[in-house]
N, C-alpha and C. Protein backbone atom coordinates (compact mmCIF):
# COMPACT_ATOMS: atom_id res chain seq x y z
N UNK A 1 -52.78 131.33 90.45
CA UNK A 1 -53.16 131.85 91.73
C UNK A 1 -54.65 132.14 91.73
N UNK A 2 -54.98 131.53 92.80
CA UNK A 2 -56.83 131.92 92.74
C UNK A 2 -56.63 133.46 93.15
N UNK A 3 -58.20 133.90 92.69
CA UNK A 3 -58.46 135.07 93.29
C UNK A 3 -58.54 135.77 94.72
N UNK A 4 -58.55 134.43 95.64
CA UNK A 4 -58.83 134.44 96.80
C UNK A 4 -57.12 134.24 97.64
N UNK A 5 -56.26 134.51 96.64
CA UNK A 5 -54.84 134.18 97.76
C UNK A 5 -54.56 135.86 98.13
N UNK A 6 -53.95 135.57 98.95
CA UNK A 6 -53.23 136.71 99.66
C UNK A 6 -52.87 137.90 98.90
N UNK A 7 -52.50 138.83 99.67
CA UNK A 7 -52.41 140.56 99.37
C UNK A 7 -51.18 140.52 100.10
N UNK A 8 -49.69 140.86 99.56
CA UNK A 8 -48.65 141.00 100.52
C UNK A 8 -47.92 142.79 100.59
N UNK A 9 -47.90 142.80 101.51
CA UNK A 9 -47.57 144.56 101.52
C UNK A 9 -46.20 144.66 102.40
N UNK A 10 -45.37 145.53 101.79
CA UNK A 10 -44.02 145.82 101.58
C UNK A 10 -43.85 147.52 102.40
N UNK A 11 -43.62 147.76 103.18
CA UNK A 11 -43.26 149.20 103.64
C UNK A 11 -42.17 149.65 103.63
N UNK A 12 -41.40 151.01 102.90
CA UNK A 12 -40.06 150.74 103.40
C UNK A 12 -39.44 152.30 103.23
N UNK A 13 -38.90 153.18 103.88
CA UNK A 13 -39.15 154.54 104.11
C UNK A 13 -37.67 154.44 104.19
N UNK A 14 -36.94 155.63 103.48
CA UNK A 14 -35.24 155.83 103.35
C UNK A 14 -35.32 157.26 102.97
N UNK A 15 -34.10 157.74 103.75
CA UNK A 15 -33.71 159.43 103.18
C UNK A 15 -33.62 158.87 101.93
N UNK A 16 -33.73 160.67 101.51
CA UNK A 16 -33.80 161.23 100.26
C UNK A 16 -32.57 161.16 100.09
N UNK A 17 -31.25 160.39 99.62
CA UNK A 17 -30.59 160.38 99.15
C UNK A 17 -29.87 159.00 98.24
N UNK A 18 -29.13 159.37 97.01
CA UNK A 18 -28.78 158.47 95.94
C UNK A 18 -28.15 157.18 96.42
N UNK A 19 -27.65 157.21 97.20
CA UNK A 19 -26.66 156.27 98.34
C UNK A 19 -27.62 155.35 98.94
N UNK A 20 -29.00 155.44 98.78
CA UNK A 20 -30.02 154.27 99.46
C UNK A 20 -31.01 153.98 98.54
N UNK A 21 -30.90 154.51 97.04
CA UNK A 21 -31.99 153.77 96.16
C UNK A 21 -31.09 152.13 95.82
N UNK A 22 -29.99 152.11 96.01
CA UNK A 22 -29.34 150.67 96.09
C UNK A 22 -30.96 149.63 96.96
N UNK A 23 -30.89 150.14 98.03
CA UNK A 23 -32.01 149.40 98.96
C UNK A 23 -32.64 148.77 98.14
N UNK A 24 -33.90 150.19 98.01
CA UNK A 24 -34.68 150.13 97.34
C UNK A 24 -34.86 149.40 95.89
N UNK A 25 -34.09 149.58 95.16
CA UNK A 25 -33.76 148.25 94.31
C UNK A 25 -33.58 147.02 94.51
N UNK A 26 -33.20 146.94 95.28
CA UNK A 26 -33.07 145.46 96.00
C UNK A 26 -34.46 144.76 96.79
N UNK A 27 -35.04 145.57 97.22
CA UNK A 27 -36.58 145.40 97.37
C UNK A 27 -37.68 145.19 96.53
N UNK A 28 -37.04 146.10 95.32
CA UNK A 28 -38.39 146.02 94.18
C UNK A 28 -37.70 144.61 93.59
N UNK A 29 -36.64 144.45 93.39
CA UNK A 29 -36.18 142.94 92.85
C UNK A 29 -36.60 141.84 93.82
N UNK A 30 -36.46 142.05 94.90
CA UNK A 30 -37.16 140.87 95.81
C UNK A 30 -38.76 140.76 95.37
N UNK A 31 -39.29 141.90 95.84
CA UNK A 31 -40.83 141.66 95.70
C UNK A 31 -41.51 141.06 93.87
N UNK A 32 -40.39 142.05 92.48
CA UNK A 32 -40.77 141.32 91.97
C UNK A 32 -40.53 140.26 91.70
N UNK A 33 -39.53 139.31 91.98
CA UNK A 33 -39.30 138.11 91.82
C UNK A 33 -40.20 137.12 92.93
N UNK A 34 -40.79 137.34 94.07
CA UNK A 34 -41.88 136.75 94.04
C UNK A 34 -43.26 136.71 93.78
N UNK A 35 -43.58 138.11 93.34
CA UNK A 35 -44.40 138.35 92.27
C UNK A 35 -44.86 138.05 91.35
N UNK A 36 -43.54 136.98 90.87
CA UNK A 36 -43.85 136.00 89.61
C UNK A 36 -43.22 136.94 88.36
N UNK A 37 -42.43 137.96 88.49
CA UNK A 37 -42.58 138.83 87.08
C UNK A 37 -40.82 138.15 86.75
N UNK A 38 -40.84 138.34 85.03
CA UNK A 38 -40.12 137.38 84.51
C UNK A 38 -38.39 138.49 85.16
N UNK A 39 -37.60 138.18 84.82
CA UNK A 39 -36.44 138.75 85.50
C UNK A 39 -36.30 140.58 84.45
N UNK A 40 -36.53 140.28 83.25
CA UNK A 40 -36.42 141.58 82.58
C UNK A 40 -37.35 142.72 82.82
N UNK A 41 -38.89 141.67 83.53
CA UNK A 41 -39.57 142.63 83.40
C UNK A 41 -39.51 143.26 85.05
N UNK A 42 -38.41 142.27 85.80
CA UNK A 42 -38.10 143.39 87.40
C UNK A 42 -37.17 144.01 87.20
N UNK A 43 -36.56 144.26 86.45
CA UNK A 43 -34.87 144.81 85.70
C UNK A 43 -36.22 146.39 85.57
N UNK A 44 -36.81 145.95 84.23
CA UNK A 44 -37.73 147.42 84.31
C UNK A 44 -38.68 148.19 85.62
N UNK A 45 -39.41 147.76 85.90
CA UNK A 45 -39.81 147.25 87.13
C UNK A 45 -38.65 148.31 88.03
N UNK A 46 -37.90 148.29 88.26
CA UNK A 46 -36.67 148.82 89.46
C UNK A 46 -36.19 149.93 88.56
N UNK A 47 -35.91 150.07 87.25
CA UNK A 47 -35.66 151.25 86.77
C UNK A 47 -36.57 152.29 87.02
N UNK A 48 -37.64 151.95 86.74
CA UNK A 48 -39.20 153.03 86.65
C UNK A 48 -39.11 153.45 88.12
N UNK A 49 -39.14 152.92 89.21
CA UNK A 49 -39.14 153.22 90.87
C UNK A 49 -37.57 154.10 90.94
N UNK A 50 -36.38 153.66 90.60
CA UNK A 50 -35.32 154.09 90.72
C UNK A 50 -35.36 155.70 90.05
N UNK A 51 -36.03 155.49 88.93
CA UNK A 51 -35.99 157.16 88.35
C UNK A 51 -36.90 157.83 89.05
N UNK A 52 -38.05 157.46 89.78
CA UNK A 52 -39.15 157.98 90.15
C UNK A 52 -39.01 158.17 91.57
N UNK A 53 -38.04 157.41 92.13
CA UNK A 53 -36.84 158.68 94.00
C UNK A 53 -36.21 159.06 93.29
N UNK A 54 -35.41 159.00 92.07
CA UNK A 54 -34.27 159.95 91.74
C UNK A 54 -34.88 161.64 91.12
N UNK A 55 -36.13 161.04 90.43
CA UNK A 55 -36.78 162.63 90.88
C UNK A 55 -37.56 163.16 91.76
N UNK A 56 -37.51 162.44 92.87
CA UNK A 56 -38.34 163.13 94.01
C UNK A 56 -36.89 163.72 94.92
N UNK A 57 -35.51 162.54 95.03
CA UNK A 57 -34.40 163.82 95.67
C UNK A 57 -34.43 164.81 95.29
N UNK A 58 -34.44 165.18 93.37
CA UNK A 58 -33.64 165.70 92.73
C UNK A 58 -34.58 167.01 92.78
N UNK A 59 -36.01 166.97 92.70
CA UNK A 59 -37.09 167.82 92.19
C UNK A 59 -37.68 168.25 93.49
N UNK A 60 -38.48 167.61 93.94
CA UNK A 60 -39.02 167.49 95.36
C UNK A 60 -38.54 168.17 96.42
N UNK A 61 -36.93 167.09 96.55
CA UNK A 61 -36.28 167.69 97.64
C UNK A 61 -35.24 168.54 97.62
N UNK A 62 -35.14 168.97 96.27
CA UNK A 62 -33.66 169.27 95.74
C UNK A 62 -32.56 169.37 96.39
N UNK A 63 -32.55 167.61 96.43
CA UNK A 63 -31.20 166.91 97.02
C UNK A 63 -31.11 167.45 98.21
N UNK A 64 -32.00 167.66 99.02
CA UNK A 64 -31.80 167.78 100.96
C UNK A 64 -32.02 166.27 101.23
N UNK A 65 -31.07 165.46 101.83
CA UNK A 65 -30.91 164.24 102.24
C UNK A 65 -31.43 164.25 103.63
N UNK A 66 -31.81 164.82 104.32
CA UNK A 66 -32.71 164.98 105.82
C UNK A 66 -34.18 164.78 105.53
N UNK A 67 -34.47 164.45 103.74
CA UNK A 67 -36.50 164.42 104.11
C UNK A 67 -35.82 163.04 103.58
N UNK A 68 -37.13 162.22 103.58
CA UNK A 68 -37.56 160.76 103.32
C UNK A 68 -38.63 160.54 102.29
N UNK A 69 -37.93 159.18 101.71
CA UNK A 69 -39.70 158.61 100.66
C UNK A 69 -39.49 157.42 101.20
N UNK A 70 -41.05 157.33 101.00
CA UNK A 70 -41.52 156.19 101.65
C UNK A 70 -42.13 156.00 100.74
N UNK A 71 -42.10 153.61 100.51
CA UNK A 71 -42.66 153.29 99.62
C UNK A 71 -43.46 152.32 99.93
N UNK A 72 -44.88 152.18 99.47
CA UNK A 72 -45.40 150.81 99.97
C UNK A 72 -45.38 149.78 98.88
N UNK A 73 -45.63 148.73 98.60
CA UNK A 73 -45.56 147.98 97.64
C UNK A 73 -46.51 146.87 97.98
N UNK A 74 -47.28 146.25 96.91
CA UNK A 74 -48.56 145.58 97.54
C UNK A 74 -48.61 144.79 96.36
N UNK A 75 -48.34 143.56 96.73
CA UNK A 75 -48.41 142.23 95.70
C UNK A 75 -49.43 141.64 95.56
N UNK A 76 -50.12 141.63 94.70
CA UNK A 76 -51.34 140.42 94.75
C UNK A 76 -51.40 139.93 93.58
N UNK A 77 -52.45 139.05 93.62
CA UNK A 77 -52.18 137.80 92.20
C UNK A 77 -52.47 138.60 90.65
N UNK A 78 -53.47 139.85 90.85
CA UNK A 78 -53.57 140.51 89.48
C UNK A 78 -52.44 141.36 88.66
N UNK A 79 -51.72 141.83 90.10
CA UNK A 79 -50.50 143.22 89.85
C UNK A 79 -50.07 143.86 91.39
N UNK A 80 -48.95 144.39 90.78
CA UNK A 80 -47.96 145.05 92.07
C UNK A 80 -48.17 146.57 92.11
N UNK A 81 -48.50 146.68 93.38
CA UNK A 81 -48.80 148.44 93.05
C UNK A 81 -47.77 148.90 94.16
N UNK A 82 -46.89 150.12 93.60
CA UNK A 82 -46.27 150.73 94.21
C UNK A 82 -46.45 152.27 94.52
N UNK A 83 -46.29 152.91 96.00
CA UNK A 83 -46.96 154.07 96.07
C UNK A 83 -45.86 155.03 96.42
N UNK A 84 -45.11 155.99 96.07
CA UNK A 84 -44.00 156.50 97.09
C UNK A 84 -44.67 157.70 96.87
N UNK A 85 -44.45 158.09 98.27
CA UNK A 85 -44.88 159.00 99.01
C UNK A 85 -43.62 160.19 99.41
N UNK A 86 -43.78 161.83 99.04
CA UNK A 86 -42.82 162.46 100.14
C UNK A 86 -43.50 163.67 100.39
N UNK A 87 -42.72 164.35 100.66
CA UNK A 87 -43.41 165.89 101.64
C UNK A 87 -42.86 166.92 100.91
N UNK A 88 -42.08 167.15 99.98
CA UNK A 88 -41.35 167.96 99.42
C UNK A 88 -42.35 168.97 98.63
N UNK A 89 -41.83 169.77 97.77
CA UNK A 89 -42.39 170.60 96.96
C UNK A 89 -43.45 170.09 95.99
N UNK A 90 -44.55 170.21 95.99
CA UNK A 90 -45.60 169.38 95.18
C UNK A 90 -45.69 169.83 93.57
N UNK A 91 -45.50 169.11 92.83
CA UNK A 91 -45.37 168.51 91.04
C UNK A 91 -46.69 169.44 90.72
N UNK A 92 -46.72 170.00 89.64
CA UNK A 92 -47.41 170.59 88.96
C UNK A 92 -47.54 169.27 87.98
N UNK A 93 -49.07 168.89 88.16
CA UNK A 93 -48.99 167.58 87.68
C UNK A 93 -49.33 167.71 86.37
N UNK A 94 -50.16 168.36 85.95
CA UNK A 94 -50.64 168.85 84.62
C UNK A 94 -48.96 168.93 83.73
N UNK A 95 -48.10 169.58 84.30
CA UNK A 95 -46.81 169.36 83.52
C UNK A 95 -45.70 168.12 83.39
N UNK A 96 -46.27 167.28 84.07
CA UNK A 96 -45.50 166.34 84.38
C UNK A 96 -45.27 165.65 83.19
N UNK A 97 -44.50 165.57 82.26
CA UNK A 97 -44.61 164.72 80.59
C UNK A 97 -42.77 164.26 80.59
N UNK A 98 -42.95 163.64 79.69
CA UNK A 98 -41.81 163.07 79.29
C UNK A 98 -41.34 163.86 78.44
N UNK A 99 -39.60 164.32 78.09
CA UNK A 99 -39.48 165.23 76.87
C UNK A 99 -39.91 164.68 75.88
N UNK A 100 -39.82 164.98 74.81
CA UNK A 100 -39.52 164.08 73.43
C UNK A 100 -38.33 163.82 72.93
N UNK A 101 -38.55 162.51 72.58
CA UNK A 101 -36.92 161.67 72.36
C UNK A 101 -36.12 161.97 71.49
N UNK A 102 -37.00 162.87 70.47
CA UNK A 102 -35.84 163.21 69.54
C UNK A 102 -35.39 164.23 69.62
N UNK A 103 -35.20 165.23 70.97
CA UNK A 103 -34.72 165.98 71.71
C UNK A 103 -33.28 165.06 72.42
N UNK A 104 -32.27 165.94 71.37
CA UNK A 104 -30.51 164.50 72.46
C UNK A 104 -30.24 166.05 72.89
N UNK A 105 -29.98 165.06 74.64
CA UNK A 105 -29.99 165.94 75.92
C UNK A 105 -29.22 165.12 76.87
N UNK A 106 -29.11 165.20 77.63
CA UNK A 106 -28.79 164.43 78.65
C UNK A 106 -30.19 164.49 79.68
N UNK A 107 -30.84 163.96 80.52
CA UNK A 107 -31.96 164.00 81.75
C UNK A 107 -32.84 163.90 80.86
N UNK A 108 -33.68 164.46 81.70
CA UNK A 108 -35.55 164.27 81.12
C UNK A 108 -35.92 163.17 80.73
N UNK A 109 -35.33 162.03 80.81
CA UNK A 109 -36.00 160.72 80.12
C UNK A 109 -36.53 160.06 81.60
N UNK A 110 -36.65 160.21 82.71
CA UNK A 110 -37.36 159.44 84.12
C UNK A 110 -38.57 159.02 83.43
N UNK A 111 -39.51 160.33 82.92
CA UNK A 111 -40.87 160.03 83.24
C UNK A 111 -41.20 158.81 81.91
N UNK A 112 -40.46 159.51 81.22
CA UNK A 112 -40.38 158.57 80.01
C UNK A 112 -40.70 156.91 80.13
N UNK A 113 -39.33 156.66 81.07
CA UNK A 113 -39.27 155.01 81.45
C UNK A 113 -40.97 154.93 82.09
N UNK A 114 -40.93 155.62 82.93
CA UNK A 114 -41.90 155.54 83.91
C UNK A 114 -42.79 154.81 83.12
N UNK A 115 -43.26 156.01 82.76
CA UNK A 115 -44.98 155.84 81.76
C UNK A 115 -44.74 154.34 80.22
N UNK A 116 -44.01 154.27 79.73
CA UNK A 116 -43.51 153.01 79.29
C UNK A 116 -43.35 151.77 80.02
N UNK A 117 -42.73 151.82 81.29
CA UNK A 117 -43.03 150.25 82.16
C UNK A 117 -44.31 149.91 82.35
N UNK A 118 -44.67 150.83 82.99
CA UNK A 118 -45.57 150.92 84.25
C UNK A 118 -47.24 151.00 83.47
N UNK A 119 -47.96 150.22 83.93
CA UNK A 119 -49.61 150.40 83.19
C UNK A 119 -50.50 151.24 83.45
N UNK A 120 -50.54 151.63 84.54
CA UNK A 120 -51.23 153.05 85.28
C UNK A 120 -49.79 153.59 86.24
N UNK A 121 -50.36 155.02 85.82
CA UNK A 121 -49.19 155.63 86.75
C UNK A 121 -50.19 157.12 86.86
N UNK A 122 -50.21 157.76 88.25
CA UNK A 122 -51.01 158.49 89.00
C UNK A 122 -50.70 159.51 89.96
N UNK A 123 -50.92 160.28 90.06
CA UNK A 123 -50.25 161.25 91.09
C UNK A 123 -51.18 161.60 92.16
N UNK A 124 -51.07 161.91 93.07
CA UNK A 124 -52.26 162.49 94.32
C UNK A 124 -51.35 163.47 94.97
N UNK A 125 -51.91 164.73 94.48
CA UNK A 125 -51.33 165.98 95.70
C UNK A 125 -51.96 166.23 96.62
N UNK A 126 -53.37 165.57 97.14
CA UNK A 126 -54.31 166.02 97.76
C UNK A 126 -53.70 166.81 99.20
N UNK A 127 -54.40 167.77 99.33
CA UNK A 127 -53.62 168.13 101.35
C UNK A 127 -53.50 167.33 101.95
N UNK A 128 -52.13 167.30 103.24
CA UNK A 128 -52.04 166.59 103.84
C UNK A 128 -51.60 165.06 103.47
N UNK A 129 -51.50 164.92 102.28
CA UNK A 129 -50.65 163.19 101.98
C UNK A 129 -49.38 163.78 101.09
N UNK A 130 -48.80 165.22 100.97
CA UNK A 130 -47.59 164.96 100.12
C UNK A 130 -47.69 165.01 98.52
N UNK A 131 -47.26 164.37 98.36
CA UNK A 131 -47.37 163.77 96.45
C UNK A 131 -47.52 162.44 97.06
N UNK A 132 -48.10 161.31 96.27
CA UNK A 132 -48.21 160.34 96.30
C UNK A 132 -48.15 159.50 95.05
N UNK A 133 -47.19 159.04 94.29
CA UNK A 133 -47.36 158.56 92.89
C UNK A 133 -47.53 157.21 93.23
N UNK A 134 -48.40 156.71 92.03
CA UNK A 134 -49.24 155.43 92.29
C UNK A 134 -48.67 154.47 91.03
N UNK A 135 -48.25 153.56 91.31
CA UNK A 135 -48.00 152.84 89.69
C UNK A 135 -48.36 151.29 90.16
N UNK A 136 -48.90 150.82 89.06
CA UNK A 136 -49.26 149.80 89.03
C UNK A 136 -48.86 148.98 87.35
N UNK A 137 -48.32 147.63 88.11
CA UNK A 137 -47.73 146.64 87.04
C UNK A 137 -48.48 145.30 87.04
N UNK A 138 -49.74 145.40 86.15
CA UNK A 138 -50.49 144.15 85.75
C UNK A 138 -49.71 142.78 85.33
N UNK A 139 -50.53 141.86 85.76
CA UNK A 139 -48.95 140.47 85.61
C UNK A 139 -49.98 139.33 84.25
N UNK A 140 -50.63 139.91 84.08
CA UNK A 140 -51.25 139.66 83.29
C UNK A 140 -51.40 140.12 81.83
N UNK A 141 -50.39 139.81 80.46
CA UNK A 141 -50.78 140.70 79.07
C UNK A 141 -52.27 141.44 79.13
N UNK A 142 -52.72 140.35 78.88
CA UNK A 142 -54.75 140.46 78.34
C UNK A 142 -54.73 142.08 79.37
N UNK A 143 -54.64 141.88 80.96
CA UNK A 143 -54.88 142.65 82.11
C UNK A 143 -54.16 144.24 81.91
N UNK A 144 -53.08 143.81 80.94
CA UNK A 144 -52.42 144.88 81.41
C UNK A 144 -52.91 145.90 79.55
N UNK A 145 -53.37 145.06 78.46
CA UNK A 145 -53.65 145.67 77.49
C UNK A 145 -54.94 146.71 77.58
N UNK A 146 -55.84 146.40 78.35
CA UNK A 146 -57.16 146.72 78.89
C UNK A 146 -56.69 147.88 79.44
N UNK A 147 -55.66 147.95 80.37
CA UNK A 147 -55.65 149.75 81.15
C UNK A 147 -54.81 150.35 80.50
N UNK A 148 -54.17 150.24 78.77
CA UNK A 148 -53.44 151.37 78.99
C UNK A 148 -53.86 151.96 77.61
């Protein structure tokens, strides 16, 4: 793909509830499969997004199915960046970590996947936008060894 092809952008906004990250999976599998990303790496790809509404119901909204995330998704030839957005209770981001694994528990492993798929991953509480987590999946090795 030259540098000069297209930018494709994906919008797609669903209550906060477990019963519609189905969708949403089904979206991040569409977009990455024309994305070009190999099938395992949209398998991961949809886990990392899937844990990352399952803690914005769970944390955010604590499970009130009346708020919404909204996700944009933006394909281009370097990498896929995904942004979900909600209104809920804002992340103390400084704490935001993965447990440690050799902690056997049940939960706490989301951020885990997260930060393991994903090559940059970002938060924005700024006023007025919510939380906004930012992740981005380089389609490129070389591209993606460089940011992390």
């Amino acid at each position: 793909m030259s540098s000069n092809a297209p930018t494709d952008s994906v919008c797609l906004t669903v209550p906060s509830h477990a019963r519609y990250l189905g969708l949403v999976r089904k979206v991040i599998q569409q977009v990455s499969q024309e994305g070009g990303f190999t099938e395992d790496e949209g398998r991961k790809l949809i886990l990392a997004v899937d844990e990352a509404c399952s803690n914005v119901i769970k944390h955010s909204y604590d499970n009130d199915p009346t708020k919404t995330i909204s996700l944009t998704l933006t394909d281009s030839a370097e990498k896929l960046e995904i942004r979900i957005q909600d209104f809920g209770k804002r992340p103390d981001v400084d704490r935001i970590r993965p447990r440690d694994l050799d902690e056997v528990r049940p939960g706490g492993l989301g951020t885990h996947f997260i930060q393991s798929i994903m090559d940059e991953v970002t938060y924005d509480t700024s006023p007025g936008v919510g939380c906004i987590l930012h992740l981005v999946k380089y389609k490129s090795p070389q591209v993606r060894h460089k940011h992390r």
